[in-house]
C-alpha atoms as a PDB file:
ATOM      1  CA  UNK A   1     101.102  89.942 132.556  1.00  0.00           C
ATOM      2  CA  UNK A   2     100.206  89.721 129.092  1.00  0.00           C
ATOM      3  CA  UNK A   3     100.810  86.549 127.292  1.00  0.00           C
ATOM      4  CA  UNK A   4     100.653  85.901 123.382  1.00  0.00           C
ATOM      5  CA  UNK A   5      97.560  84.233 123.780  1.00  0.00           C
ATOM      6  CA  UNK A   6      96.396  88.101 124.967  1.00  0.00           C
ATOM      7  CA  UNK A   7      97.243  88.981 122.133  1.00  0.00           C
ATOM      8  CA  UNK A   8      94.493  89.822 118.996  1.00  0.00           C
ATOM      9  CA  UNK A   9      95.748  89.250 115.951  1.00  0.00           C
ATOM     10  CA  UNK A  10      96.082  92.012 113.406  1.00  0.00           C
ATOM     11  CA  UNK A  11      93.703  92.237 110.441  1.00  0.00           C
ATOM     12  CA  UNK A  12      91.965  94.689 107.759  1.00  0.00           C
ATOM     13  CA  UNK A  13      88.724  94.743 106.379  1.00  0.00           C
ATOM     14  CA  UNK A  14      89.110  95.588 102.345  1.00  0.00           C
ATOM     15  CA  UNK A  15      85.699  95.906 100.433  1.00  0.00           C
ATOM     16  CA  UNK A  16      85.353  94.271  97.120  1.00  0.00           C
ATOM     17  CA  UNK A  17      82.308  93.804  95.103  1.00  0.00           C
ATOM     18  CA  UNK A  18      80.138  94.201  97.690  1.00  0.00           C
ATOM     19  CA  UNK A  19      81.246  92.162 100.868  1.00  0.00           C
ATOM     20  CA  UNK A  20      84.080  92.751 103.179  1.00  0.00           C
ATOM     21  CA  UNK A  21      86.744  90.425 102.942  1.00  0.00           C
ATOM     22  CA  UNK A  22      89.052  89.786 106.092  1.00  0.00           C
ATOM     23  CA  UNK A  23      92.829  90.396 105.349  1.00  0.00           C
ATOM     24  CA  UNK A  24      95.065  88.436 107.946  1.00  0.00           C
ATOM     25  CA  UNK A  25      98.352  88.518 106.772  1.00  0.00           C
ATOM     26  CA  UNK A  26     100.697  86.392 105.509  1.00  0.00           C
ATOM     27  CA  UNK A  27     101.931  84.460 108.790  1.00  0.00           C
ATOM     28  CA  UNK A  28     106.418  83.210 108.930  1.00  0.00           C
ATOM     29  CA  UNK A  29     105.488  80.040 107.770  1.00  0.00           C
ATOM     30  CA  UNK A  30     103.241  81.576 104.941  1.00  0.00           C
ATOM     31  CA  UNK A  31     105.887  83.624 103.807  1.00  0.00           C
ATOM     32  CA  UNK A  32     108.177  80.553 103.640  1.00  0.00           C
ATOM     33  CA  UNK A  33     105.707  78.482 102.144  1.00  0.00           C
ATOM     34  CA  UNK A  34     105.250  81.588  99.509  1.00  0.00           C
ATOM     35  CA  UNK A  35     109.550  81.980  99.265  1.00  0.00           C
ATOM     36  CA  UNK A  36     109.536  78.375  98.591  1.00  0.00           C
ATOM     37  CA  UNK A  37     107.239  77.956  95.803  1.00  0.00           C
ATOM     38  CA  UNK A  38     108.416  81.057  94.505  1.00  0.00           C
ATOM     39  CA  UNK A  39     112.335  81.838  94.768  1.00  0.00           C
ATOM     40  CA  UNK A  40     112.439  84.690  92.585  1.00  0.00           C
ATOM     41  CA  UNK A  41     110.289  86.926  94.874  1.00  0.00           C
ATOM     42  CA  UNK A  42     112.786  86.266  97.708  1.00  0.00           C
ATOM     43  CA  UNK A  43     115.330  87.833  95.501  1.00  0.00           C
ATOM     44  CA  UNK A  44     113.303  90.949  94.213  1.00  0.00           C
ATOM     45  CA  UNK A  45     112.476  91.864  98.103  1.00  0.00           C
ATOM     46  CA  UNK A  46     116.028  91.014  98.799  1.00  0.00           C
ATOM     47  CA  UNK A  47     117.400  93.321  96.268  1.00  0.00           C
ATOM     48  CA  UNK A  48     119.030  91.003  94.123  1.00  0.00           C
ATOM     49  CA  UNK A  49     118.234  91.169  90.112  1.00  0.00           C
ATOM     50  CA  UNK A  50     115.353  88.975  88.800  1.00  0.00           C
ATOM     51  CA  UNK A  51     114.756  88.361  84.854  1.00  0.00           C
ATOM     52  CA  UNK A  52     112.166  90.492  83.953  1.00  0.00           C
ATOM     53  CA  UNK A  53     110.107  87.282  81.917  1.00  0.00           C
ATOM     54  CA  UNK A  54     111.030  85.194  85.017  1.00  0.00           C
ATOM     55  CA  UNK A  55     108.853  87.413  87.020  1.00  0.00           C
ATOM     56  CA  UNK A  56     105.889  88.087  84.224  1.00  0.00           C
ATOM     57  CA  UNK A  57     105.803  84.588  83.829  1.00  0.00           C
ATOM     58  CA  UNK A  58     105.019  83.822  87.606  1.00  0.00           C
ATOM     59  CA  UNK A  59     103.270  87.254  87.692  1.00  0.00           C
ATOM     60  CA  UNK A  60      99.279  86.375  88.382  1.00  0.00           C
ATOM     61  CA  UNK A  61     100.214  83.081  89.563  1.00  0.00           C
ATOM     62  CA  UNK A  62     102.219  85.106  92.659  1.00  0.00           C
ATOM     63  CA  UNK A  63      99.932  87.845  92.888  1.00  0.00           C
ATOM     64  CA  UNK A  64      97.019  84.742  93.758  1.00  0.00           C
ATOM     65  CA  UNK A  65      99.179  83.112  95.585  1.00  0.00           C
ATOM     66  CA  UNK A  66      99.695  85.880  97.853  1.00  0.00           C
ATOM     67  CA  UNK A  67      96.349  86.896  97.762  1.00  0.00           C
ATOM     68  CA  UNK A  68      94.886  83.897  98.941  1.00  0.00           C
ATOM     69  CA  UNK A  69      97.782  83.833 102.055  1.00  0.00           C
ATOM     70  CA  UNK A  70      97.224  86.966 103.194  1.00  0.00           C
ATOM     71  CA  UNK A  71      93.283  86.472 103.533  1.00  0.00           C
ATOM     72  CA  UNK A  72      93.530  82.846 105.576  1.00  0.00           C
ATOM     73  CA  UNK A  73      94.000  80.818 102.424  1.00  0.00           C
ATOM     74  CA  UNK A  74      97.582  79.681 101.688  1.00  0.00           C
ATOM     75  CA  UNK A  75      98.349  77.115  98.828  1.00  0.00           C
ATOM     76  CA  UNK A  76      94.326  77.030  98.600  1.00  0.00           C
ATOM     77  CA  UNK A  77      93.907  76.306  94.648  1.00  0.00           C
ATOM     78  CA  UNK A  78      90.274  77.137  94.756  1.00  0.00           C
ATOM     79  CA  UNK A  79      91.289  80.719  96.525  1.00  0.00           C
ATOM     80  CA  UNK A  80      93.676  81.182  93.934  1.00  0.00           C
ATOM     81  CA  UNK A  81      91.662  81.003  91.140  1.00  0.00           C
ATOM     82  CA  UNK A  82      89.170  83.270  92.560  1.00  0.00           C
ATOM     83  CA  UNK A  83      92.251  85.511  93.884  1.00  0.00           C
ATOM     84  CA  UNK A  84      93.147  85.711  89.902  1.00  0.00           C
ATOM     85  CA  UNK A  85      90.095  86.424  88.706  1.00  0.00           C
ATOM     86  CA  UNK A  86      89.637  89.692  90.380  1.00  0.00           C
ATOM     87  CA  UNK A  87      90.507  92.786  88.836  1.00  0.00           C
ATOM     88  CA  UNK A  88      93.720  94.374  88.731  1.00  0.00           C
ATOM     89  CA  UNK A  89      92.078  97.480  90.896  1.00  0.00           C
ATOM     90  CA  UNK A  90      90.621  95.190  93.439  1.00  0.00           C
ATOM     91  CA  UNK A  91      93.737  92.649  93.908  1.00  0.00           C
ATOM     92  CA  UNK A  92      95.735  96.064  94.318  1.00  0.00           C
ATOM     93  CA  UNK A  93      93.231  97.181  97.412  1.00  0.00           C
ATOM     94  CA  UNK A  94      94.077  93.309  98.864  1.00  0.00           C
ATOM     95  CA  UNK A  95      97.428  93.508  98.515  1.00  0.00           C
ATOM     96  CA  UNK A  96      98.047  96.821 100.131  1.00  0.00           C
ATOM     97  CA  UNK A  97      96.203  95.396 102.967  1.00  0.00           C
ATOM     98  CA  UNK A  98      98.052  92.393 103.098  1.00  0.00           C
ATOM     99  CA  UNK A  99     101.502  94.387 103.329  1.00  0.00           C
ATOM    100  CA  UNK A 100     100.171  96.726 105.921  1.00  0.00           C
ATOM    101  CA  UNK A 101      99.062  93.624 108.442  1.00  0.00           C
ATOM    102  CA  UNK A 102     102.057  91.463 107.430  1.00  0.00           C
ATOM    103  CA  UNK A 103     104.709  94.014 107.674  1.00  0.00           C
ATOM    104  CA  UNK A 104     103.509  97.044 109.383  1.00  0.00           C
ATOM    105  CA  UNK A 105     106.864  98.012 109.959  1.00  0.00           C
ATOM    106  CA  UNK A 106     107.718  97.906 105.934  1.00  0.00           C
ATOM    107  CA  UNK A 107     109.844  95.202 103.767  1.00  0.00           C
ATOM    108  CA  UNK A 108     113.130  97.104 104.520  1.00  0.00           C
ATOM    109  CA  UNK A 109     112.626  96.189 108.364  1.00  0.00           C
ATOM    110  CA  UNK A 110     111.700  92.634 107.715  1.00  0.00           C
ATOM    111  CA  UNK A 111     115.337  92.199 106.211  1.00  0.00           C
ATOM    112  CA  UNK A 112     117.010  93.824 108.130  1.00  0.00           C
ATOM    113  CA  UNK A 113     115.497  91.811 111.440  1.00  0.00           C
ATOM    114  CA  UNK A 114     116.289  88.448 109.499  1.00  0.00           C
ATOM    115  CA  UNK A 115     119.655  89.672 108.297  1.00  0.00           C
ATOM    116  CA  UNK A 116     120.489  90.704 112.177  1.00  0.00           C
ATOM    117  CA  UNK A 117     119.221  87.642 113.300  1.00  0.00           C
ATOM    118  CA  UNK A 118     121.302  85.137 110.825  1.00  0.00           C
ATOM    119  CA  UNK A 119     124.230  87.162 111.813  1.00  0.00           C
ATOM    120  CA  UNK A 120     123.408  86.605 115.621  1.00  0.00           C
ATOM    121  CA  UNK A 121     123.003  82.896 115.056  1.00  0.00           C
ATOM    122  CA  UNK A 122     126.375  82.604 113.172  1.00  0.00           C
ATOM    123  CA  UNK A 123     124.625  82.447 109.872  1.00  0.00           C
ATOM    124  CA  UNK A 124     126.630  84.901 107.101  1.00  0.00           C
ATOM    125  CA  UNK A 125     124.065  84.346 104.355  1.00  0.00           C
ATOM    126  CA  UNK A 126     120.330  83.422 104.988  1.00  0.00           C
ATOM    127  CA  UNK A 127     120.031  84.469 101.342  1.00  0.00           C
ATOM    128  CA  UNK A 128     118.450  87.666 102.806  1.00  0.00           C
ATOM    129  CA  UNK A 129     121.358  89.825 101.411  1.00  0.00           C
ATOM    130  CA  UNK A 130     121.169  92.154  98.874  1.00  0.00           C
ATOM    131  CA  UNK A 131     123.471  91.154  95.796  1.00  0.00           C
ATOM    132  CA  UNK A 132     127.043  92.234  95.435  1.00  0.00           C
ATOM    133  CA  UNK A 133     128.405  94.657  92.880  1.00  0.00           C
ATOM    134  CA  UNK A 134     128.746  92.702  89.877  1.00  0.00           C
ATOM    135  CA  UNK A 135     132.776  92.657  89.173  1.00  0.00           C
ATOM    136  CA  UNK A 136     134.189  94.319  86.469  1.00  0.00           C
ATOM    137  CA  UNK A 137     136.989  93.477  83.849  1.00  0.00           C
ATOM    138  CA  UNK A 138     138.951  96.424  83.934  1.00  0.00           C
ATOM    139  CA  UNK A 139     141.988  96.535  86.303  1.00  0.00           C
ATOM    140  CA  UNK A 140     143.236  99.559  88.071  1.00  0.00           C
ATOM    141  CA  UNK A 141     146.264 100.609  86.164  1.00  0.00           C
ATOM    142  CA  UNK A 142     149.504 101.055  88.129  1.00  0.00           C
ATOM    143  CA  UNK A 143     151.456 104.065  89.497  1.00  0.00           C
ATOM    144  CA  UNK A 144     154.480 103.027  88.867  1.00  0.00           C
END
């Protein structure tokens, strides 16, 4: 029987200025971490609508952020700084990575598992749900 101790964990090698750097993953507890210092980002992969200077004003900060979590380094200032100092190219080749180990299964899978499983627990909004129509002020005029 194979335990989770059997079990390797996933990872991707991505080449950048010469070395390979290991790409882990953002672990659940990363990606809480990550959805706690950042709340907007829960929202964009939720669905729901951000303010665009919102999310260019957390922009590089985010993109290091996640950088540095998804190659063993979470909340690591030092791996941040580095993470932001790459170029755009290269932090692009990392973060694909990172969102193929993480979620192999896409973002639209991820929800839906958490949505399914808040709804199993009794939960109706884990704050995974995608945003509801905005209302409008016009009625529906009678047939009468």
């Amino acid at each position: 029987m194979v335990g989770l101790i059997d079990i390797a964990p996933a990872s991707e090698r991505v080449h950048i200025r010469g070395v390979d750097v290991d790409v882990t993953g953002v672990s659940a507890s990363g990606v809480a971490a990550l959805f706690g210092r950042f709340p907007d980002i829960r929202k964009v992969i939720m669905g729901r609508e951000v303010e665009l200077d919102d999310m260019m004003a957390l922009g590089g900060e985010l993109i290091a952020a996640i950088l540095a979590a998804g190659t063993g380094a979470l909340g690591n200032p030092e791996a941040e700084k580095i993470a932001d100092s790459l170029s755009v190219d290269e932090q692009a080749d990392l973060m694909l990575a990172i969102i193929r180990v993480t979620l192999p299964k896409g973002v639209e899978n991820f929800v839906s598992k958490l949505t399914g499983a808040g709804g199993a627990l009794g939960v109706s909004d884990l704050g995974l749900a995608p945003a509801a129509e905005p209302a409008t002020n016009s009625r529906k005029r009678s047939k009468s």
